[in-house]
C-alpha atoms as a PDB file:
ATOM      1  CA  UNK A   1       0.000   0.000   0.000  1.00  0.00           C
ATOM      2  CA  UNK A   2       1.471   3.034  -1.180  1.00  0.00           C
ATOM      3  CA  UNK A   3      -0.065   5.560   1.764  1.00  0.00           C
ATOM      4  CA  UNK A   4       1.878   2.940   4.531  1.00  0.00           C
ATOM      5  CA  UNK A   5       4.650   3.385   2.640  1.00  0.00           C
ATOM      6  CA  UNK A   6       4.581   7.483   1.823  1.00  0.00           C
ATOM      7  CA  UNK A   7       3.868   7.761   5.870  1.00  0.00           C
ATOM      8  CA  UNK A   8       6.919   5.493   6.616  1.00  0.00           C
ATOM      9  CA  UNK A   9       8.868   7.557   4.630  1.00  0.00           C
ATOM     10  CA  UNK A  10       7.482  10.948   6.363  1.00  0.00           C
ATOM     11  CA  UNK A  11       8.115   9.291   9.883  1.00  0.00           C
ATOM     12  CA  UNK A  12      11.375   8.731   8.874  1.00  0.00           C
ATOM     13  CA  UNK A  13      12.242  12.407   7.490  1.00  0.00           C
ATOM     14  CA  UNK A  14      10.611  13.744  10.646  1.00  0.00           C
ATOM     15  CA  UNK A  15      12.875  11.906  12.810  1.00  0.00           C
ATOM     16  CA  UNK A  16      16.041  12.817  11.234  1.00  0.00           C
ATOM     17  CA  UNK A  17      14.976  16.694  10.869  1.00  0.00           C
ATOM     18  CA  UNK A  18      14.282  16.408  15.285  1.00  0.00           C
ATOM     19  CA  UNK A  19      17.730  15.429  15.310  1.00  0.00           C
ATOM     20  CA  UNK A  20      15.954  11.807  16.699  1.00  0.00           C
ATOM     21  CA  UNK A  21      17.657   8.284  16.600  1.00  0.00           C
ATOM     22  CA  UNK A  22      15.582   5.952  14.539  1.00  0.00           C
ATOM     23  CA  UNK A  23      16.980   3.120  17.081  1.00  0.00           C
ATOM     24  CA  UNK A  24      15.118   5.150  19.776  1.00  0.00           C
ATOM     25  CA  UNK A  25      11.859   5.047  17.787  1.00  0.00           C
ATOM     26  CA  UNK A  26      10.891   1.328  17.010  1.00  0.00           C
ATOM     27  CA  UNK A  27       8.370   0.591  14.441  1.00  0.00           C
ATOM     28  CA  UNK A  28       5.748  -2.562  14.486  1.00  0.00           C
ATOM     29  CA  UNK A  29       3.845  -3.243  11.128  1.00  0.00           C
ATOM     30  CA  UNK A  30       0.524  -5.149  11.601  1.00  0.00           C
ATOM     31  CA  UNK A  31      -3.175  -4.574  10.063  1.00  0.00           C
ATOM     32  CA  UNK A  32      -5.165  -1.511  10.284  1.00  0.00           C
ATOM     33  CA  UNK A  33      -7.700  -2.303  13.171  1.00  0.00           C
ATOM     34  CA  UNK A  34      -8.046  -1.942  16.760  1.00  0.00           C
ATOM     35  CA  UNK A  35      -6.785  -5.257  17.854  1.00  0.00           C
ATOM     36  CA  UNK A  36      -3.300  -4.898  15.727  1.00  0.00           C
ATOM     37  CA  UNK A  37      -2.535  -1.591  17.642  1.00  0.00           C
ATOM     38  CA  UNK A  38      -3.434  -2.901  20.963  1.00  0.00           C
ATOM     39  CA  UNK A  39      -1.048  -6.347  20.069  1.00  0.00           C
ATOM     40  CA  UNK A  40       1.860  -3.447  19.325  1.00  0.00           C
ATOM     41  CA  UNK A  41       1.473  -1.186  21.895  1.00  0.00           C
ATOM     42  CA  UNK A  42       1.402  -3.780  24.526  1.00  0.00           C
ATOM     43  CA  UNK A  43       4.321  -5.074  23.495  1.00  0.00           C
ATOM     44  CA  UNK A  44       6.212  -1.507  23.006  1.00  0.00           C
ATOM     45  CA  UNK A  45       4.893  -1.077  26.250  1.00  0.00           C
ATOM     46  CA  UNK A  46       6.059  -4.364  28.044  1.00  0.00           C
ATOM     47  CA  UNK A  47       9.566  -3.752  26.924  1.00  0.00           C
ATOM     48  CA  UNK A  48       9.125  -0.981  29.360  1.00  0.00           C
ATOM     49  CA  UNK A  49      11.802   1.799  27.478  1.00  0.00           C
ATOM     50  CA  UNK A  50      13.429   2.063  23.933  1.00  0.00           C
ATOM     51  CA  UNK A  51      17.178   3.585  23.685  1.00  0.00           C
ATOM     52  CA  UNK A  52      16.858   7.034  25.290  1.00  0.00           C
ATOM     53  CA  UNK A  53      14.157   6.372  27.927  1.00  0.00           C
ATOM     54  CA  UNK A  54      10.694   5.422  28.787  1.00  0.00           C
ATOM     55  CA  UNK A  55       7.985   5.393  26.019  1.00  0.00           C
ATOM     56  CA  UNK A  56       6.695   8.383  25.967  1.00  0.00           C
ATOM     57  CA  UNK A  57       4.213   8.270  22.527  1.00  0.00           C
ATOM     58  CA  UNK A  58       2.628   6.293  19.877  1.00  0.00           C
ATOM     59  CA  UNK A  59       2.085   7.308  16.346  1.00  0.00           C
ATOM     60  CA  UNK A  60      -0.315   5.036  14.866  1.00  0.00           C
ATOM     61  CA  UNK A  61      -0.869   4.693  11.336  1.00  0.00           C
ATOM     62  CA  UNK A  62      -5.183   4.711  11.622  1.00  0.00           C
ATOM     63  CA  UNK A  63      -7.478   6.303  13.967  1.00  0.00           C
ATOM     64  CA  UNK A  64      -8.123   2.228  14.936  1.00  0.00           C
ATOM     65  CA  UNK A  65      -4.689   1.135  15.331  1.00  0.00           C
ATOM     66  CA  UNK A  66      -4.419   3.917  18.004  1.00  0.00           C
ATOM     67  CA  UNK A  67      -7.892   3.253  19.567  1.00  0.00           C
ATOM     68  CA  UNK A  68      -6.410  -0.456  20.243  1.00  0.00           C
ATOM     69  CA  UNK A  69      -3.260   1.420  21.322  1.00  0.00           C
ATOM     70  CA  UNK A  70      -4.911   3.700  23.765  1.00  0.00           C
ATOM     71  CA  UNK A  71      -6.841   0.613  25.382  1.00  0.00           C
ATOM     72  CA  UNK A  72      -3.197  -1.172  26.080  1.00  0.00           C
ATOM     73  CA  UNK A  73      -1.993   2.085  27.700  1.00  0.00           C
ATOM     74  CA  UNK A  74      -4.773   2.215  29.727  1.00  0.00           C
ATOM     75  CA  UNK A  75      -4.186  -1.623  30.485  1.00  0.00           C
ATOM     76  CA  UNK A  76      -0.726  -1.062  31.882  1.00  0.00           C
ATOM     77  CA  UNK A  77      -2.013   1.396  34.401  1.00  0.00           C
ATOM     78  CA  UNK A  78      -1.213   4.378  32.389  1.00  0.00           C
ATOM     79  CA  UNK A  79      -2.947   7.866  31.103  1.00  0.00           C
ATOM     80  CA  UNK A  80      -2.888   8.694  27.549  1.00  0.00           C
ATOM     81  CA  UNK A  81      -2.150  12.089  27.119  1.00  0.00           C
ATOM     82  CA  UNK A  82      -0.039  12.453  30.247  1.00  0.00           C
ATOM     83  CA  UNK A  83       1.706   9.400  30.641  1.00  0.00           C
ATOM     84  CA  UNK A  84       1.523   8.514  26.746  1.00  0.00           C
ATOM     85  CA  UNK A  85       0.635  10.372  23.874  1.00  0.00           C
ATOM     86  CA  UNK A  86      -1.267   8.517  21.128  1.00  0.00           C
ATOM     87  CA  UNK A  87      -1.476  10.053  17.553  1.00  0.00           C
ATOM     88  CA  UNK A  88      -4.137   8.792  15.085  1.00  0.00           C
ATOM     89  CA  UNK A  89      -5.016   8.932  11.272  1.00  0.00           C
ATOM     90  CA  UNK A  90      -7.871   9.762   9.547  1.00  0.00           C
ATOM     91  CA  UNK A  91     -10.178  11.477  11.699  1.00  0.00           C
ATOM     92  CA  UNK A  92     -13.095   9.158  12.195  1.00  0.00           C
ATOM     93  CA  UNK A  93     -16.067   9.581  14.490  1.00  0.00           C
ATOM     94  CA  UNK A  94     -14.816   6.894  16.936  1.00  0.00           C
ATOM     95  CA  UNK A  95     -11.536   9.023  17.287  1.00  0.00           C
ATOM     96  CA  UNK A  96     -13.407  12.091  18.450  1.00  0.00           C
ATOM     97  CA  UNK A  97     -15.868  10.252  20.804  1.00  0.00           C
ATOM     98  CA  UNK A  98     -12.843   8.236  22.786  1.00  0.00           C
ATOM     99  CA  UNK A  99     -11.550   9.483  26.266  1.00  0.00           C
ATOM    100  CA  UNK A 100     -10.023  11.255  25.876  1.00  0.00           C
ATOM    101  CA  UNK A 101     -10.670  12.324  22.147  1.00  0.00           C
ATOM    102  CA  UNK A 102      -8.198  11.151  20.077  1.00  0.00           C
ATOM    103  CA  UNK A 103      -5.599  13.971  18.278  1.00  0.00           C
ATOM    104  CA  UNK A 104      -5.588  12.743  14.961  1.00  0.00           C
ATOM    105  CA  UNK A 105      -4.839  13.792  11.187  1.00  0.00           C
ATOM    106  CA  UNK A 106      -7.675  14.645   8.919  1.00  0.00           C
ATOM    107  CA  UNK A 107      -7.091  13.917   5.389  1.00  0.00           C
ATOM    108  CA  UNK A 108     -10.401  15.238   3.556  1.00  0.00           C
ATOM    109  CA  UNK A 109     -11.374  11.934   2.105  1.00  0.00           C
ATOM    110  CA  UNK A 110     -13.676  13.745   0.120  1.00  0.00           C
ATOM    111  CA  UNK A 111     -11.399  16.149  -1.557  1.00  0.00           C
ATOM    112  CA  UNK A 112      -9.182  13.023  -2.045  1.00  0.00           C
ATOM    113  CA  UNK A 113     -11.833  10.908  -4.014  1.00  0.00           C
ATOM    114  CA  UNK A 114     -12.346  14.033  -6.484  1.00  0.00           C
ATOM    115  CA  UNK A 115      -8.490  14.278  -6.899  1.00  0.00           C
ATOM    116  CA  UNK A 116      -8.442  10.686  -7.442  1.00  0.00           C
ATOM    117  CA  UNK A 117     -10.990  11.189  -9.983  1.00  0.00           C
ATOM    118  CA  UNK A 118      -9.709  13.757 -12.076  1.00  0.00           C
ATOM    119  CA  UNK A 119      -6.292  11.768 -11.893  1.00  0.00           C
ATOM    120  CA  UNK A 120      -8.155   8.946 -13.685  1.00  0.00           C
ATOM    121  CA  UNK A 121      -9.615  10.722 -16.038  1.00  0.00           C
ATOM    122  CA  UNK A 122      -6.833  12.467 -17.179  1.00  0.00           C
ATOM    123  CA  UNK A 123      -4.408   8.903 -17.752  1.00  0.00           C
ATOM    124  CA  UNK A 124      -7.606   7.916 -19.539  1.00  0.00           C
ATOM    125  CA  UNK A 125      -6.970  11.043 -21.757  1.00  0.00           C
ATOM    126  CA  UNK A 126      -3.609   9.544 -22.593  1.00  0.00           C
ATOM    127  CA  UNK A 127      -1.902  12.062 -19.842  1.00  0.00           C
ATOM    128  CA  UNK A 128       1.768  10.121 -19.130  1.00  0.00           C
ATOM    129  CA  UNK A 129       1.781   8.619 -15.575  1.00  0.00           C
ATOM    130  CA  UNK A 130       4.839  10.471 -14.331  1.00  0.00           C
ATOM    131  CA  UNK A 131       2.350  14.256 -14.405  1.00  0.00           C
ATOM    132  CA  UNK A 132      -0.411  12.571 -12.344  1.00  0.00           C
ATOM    133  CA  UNK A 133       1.232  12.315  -8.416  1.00  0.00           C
ATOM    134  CA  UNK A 134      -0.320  14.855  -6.141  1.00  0.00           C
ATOM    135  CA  UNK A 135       0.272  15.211  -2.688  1.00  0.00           C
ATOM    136  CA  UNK A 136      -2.552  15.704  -0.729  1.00  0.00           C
ATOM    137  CA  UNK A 137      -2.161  18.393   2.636  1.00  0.00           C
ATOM    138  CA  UNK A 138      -3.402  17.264   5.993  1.00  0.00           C
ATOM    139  CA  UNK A 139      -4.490  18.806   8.966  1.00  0.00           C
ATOM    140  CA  UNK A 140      -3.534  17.684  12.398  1.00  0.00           C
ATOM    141  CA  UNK A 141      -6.775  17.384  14.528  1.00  0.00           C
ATOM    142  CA  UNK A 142      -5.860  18.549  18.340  1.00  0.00           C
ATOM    143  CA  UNK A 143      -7.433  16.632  21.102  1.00  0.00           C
ATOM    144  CA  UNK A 144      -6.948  15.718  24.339  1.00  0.00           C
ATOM    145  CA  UNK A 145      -4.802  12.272  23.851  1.00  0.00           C
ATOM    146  CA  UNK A 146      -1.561  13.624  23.169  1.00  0.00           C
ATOM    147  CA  UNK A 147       0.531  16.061  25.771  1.00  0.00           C
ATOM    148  CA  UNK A 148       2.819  18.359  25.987  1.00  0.00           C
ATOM    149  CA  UNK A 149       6.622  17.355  24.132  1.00  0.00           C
ATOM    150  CA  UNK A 150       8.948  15.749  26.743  1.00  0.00           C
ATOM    151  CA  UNK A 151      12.210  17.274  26.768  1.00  0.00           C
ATOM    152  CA  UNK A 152      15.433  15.127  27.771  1.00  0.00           C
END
């Protein structure tokens, strides 16, 4: 899937622009649904640290990855959005009725699906493939399940 691979790519390029360790940021690759991000965070979160310190967030590639996440935080006797942060993507309706609401990024599906459209129009025009990437903007989505950057 190109979009898991695009945000891999951005994850990476943000950690190297914060000057981050990509050692001290471990990555687990499962399905997109609640149950795969509770499976990963609870075993992030059973190592107990990564290189550098305690886990201190969890950027999850779907708003249900890190609805499963958030429930394994919780398990372990922790609060998301003090003791953990948890990110999301995709700004569902299950995101923004959690507790606490999950910060997420909103990715105008809708806007997408006409961009998509117009893409496939055009390579049915005979437009060559190489003119038809876009790069759609996001927005992040503020709630109450991420806190304030930890500073070591």
């Amino acid at each position: 899937m190109m979009y898991a691979w695009l945000r891999a790519q951005g994850f990476q390029r943000a950690l190297a622009e914060a000057g981050l360790d990509a050692a001290s940021c471990p990555v687990r690759h499962g399905d997109v649904t609640a149950d795969s991000g509770d499976a990963a965070a609870t075993e992030l979160l059973a190592a107990g640290a990564v290189p550098g310190g305690p886990i201190t967030a969890l950027l999850c590639a779907t708003d249900a990855i890190a609805l499963g996440a958030m429930h394994a935080v919780r398990r372990a006797g922790l609060v998301v959005g003090q003791d953990v942060s948890v990110v999301g993507y995709g700004n569902t309706d299950a995101g923004r009725y959690a507790e606490p609401p999950l910060t997420t990024i909103d990715h105008a599906t809708v806007d997408n699906g006409r961009h998509l459209a117009d893409l496939l129009l055009r390579k049915m025009a005979g437009e060559p493939p190489q003119s038809l990437a876009r790069l759609e903007p996001v927005q992040l989505i503020a709630r109450q399940s991420d806190g304030p950057p930890i500073t070591r």
